[in-house]
N, C-alpha and C. Protein backbone atom coordinates (compact mmCIF):
# COMPACT_ATOMS: atom_id res chain seq x y z
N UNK A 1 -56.62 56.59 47.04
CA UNK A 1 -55.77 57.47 47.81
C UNK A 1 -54.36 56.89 47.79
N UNK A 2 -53.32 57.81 47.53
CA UNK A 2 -52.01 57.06 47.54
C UNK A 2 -51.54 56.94 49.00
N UNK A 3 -50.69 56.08 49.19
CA UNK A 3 -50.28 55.49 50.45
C UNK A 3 -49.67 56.34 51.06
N UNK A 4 -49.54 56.72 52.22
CA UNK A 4 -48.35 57.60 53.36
C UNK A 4 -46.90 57.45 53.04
N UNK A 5 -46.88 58.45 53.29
CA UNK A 5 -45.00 58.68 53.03
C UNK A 5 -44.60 58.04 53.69
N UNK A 6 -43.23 57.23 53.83
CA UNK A 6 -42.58 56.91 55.44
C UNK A 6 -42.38 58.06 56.43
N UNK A 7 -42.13 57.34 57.16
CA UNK A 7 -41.68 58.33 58.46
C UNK A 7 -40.08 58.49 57.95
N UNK A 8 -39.91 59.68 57.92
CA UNK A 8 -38.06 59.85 57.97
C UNK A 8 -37.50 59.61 59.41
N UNK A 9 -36.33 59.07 58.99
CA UNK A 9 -35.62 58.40 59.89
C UNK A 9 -34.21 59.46 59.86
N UNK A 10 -34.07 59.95 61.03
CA UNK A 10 -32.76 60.94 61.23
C UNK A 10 -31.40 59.72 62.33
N UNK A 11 -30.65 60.02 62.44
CA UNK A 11 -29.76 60.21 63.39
C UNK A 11 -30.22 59.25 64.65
N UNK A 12 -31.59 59.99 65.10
CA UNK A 12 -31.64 59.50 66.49
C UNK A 12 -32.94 58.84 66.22
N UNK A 13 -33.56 58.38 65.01
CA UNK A 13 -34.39 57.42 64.78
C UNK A 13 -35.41 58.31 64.60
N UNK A 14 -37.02 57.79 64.29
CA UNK A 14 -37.68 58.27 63.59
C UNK A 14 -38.41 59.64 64.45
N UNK A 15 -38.33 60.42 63.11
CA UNK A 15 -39.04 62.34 63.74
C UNK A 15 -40.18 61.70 64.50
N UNK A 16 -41.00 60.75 63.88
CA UNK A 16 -42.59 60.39 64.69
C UNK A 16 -42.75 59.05 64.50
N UNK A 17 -43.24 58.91 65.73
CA UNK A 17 -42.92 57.48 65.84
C UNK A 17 -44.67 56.56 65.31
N UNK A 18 -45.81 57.61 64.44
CA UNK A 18 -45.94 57.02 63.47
C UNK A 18 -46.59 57.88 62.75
N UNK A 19 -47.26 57.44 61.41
CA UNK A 19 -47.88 58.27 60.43
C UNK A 19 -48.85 59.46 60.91
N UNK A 20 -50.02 59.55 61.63
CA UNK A 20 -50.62 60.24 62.11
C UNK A 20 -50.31 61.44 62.80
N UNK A 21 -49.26 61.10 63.61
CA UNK A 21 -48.11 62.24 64.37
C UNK A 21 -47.84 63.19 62.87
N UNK A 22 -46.84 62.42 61.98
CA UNK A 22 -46.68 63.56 61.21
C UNK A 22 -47.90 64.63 60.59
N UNK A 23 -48.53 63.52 60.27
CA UNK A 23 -50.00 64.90 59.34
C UNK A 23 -50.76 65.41 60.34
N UNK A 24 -50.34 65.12 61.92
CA UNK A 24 -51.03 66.24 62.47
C UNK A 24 -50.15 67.63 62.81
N UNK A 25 -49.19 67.13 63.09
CA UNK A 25 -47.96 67.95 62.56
C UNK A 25 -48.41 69.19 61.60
N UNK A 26 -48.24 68.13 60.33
CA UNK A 26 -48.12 69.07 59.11
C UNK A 26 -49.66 70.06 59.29
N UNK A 27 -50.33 69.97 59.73
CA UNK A 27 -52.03 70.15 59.45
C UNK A 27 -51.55 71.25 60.03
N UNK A 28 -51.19 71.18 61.73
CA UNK A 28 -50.68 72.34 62.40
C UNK A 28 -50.57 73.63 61.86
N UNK A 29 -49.26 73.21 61.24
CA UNK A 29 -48.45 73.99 60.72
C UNK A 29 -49.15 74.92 59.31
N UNK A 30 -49.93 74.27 58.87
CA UNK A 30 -50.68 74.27 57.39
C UNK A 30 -51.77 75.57 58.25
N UNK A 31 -52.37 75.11 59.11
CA UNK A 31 -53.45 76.12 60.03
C UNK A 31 -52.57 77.77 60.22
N UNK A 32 -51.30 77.50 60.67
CA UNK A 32 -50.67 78.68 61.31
C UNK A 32 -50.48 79.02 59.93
N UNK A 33 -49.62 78.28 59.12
CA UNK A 33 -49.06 79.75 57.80
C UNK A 33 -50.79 79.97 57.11
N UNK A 34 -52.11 79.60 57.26
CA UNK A 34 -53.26 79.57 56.88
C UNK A 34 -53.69 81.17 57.61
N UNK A 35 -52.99 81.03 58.83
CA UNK A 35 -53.67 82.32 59.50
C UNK A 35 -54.73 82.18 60.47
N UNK A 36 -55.16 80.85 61.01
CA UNK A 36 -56.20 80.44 61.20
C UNK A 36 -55.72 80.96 63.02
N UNK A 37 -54.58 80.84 63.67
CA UNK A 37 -54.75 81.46 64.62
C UNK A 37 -52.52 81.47 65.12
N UNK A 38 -52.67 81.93 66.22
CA UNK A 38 -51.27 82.44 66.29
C UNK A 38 -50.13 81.80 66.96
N UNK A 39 -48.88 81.72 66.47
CA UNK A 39 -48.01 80.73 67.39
C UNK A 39 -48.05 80.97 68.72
N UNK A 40 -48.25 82.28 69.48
CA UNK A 40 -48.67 82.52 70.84
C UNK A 40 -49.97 81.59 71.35
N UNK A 41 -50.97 81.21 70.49
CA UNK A 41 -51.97 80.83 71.01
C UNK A 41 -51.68 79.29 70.52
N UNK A 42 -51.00 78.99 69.62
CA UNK A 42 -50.72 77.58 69.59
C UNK A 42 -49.41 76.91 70.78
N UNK A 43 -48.67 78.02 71.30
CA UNK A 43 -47.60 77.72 72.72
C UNK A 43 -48.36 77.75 73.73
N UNK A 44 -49.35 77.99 74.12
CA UNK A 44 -50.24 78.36 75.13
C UNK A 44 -50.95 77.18 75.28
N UNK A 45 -52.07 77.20 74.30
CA UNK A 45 -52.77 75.55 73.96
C UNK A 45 -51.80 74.54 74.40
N UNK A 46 -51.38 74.25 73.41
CA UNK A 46 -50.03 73.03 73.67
C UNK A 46 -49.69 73.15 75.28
N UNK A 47 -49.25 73.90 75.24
CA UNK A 47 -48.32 74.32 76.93
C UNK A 47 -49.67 73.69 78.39
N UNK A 48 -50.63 73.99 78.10
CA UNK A 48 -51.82 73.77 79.05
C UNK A 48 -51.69 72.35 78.48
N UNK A 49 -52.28 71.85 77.78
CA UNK A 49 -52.35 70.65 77.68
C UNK A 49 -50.97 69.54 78.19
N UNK A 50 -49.89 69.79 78.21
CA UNK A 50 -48.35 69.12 78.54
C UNK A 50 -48.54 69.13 79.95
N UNK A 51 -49.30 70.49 80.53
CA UNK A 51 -49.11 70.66 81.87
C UNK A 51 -50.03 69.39 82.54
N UNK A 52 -50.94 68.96 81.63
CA UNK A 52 -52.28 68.42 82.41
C UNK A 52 -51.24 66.84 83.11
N UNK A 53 -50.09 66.48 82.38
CA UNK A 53 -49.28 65.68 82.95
C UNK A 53 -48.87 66.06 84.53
N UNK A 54 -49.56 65.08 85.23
CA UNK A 54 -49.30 65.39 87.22
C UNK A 54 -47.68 64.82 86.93
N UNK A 55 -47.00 65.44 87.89
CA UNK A 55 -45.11 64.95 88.22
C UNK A 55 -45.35 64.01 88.72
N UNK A 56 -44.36 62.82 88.20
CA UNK A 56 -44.47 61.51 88.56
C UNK A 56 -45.29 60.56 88.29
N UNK A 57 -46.42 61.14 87.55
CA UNK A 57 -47.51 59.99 86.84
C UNK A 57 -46.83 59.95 85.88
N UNK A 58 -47.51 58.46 85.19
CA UNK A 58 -47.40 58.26 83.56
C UNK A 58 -48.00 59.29 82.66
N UNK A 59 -46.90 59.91 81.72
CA UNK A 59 -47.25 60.53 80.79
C UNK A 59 -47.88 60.30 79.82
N UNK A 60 -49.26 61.01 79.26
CA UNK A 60 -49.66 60.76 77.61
C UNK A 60 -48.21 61.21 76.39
N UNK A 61 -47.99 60.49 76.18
CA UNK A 61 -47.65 60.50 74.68
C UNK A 61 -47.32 61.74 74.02
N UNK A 62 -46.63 63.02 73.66
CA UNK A 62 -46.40 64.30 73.40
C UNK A 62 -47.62 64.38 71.96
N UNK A 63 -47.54 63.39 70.80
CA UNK A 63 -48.35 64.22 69.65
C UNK A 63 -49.56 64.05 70.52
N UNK A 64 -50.10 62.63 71.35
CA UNK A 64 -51.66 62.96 71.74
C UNK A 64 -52.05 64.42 72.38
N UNK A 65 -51.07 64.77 73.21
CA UNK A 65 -51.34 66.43 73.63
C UNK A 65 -51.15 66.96 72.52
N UNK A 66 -50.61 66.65 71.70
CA UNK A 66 -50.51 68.10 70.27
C UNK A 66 -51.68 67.98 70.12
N UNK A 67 -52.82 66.62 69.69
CA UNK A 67 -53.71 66.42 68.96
C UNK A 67 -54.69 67.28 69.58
N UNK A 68 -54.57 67.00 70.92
CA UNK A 68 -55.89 67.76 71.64
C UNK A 68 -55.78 69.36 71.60
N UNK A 69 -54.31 69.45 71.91
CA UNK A 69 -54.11 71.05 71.71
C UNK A 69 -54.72 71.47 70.37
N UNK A 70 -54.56 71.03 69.13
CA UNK A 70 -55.07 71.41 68.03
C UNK A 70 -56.47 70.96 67.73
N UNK A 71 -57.13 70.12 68.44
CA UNK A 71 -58.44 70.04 68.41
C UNK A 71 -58.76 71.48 69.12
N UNK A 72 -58.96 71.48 70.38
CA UNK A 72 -59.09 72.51 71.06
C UNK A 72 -58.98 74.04 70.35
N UNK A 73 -57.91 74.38 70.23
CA UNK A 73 -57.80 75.43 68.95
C UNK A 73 -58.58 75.71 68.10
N UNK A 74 -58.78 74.83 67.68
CA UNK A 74 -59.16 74.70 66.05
C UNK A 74 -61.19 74.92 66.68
N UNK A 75 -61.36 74.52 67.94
CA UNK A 75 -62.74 74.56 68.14
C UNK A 75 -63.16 75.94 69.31
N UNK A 76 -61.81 76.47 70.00
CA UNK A 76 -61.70 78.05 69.96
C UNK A 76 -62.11 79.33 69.15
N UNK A 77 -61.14 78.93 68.50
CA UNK A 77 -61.07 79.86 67.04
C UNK A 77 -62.45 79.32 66.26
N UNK A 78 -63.85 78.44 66.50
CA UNK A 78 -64.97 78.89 65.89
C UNK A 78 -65.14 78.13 65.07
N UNK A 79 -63.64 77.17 63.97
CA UNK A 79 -63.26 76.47 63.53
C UNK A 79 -64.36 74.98 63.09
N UNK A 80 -64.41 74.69 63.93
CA UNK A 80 -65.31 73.70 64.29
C UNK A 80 -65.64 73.28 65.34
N UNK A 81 -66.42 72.31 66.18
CA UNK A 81 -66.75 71.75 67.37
C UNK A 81 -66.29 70.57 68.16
N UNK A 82 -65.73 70.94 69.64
CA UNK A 82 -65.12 69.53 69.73
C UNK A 82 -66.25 68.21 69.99
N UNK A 83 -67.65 68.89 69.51
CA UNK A 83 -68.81 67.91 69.93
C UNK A 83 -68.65 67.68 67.86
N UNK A 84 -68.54 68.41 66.86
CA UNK A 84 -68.47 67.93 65.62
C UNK A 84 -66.93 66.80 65.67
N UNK A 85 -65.87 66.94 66.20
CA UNK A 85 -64.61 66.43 66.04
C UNK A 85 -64.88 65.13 67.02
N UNK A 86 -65.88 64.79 67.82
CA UNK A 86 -65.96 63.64 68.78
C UNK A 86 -66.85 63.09 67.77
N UNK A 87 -68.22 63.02 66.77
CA UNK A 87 -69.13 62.73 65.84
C UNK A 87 -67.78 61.76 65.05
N UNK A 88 -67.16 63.12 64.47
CA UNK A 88 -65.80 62.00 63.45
C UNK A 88 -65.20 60.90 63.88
N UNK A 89 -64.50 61.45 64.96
CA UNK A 89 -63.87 60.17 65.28
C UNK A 89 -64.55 59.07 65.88
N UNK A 90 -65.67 59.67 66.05
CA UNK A 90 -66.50 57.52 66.72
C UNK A 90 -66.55 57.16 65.20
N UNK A 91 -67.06 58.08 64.01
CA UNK A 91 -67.49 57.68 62.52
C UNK A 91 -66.45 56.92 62.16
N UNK A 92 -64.80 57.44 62.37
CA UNK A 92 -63.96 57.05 61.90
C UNK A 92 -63.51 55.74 62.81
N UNK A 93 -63.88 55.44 63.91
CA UNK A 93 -63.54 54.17 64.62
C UNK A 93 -64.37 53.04 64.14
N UNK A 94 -65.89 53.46 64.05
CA UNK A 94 -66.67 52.39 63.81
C UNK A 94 -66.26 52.15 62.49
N UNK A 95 -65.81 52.98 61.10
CA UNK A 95 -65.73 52.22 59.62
C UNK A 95 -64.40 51.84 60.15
N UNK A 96 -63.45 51.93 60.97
CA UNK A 96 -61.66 51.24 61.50
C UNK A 96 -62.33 49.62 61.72
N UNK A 97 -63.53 49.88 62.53
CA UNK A 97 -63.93 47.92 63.22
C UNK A 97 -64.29 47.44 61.84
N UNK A 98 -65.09 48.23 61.18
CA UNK A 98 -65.86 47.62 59.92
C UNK A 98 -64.63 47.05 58.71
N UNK A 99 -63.35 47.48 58.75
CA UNK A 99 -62.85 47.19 57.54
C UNK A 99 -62.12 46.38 57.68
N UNK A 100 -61.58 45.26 56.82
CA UNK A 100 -60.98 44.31 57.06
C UNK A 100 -59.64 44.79 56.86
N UNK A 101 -58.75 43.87 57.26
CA UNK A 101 -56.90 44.50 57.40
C UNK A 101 -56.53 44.69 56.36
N UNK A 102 -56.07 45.80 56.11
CA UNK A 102 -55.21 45.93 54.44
C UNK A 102 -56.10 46.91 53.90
N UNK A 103 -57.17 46.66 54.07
CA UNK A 103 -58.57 47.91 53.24
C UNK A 103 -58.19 48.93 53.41
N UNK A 104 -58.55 49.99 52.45
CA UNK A 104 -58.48 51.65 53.15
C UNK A 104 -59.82 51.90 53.68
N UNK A 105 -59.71 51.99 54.93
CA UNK A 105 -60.70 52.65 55.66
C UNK A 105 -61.58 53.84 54.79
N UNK A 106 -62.83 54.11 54.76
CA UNK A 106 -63.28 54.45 53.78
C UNK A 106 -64.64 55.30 54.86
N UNK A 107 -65.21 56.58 54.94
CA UNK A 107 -66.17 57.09 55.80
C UNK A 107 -66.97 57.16 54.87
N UNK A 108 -68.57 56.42 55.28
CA UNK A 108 -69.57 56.92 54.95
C UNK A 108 -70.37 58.38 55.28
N UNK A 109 -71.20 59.24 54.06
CA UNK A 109 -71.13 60.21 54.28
C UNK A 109 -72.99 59.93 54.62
C-alpha cells in the first residue's frame, strides 16, 4: 500500500490535524457525490452529534463527531451496521497491538 499523502498545510496550519481526519473527510464526501444519502441528512447527523457537546464541558474533537456522524449514517441508510463497524474496529485495534512500529498494520480476514 503506498504511504498517506501529507496533510496540507494552509495559512493557518494544517486542514487536519491528522491523516485519518482527512480520508474520513474524503470518504464523506465520496458517499454524498455516490448518492448514498443527502447533504440535508449529512447537516442533521453531524449537527446532532456536535450538539451531544454539554456548554462548558470538554469538547470531543470535531472529526471524532464527523466519524460518528458518518458511522451513524452510513448504518441508517442500511449501509452497514454500527454492531458490523464496532466488529472492525476492535479487528483493527487488536492487529494496531499486534504490529510492531513502522509495520503496516495488516487485517486478518
Amino acid at each position: 500500500m503506498d504511504a498517506s499523502p501529507a496533510i496540507p498545510i494552509g495559512e493557518d496550519g494544517p486542514a487536519f490535524s491528522a491523516p485519518w481526519e482527512a480520508k474520513v473527510f474524503a470518504m464523506t464526501l465520496s458517499a454524498y457525490d455516490a448518492g448514498l444519502f443527502t447533504w440535508k441528512d449529512w447537516a442533521q447527523t453531524l449537527g446532532a452529534e456536535l450538539a451531544k457537546d454539554a456548554p462548558g464541558a470538554p469538547c470531543k474533537p470535531y472529526y471524532e463527531h464527523w466519524l460518528t456522524a458518518f458511522e451513524k449514517l452510513l448504518a441508517a441508510k442500511g449501509l452497514t451496521s454500527l454492531a458490523d463497524l464496532g466488529r472492525l474496529q476492535d479487528a483493527w485495534d487488536k492487529a494496531a497491538r499486534a504490529t510492531p512500529h513502522g509495520e503496516p498494520i495488516a487485517l486478518k480476514s
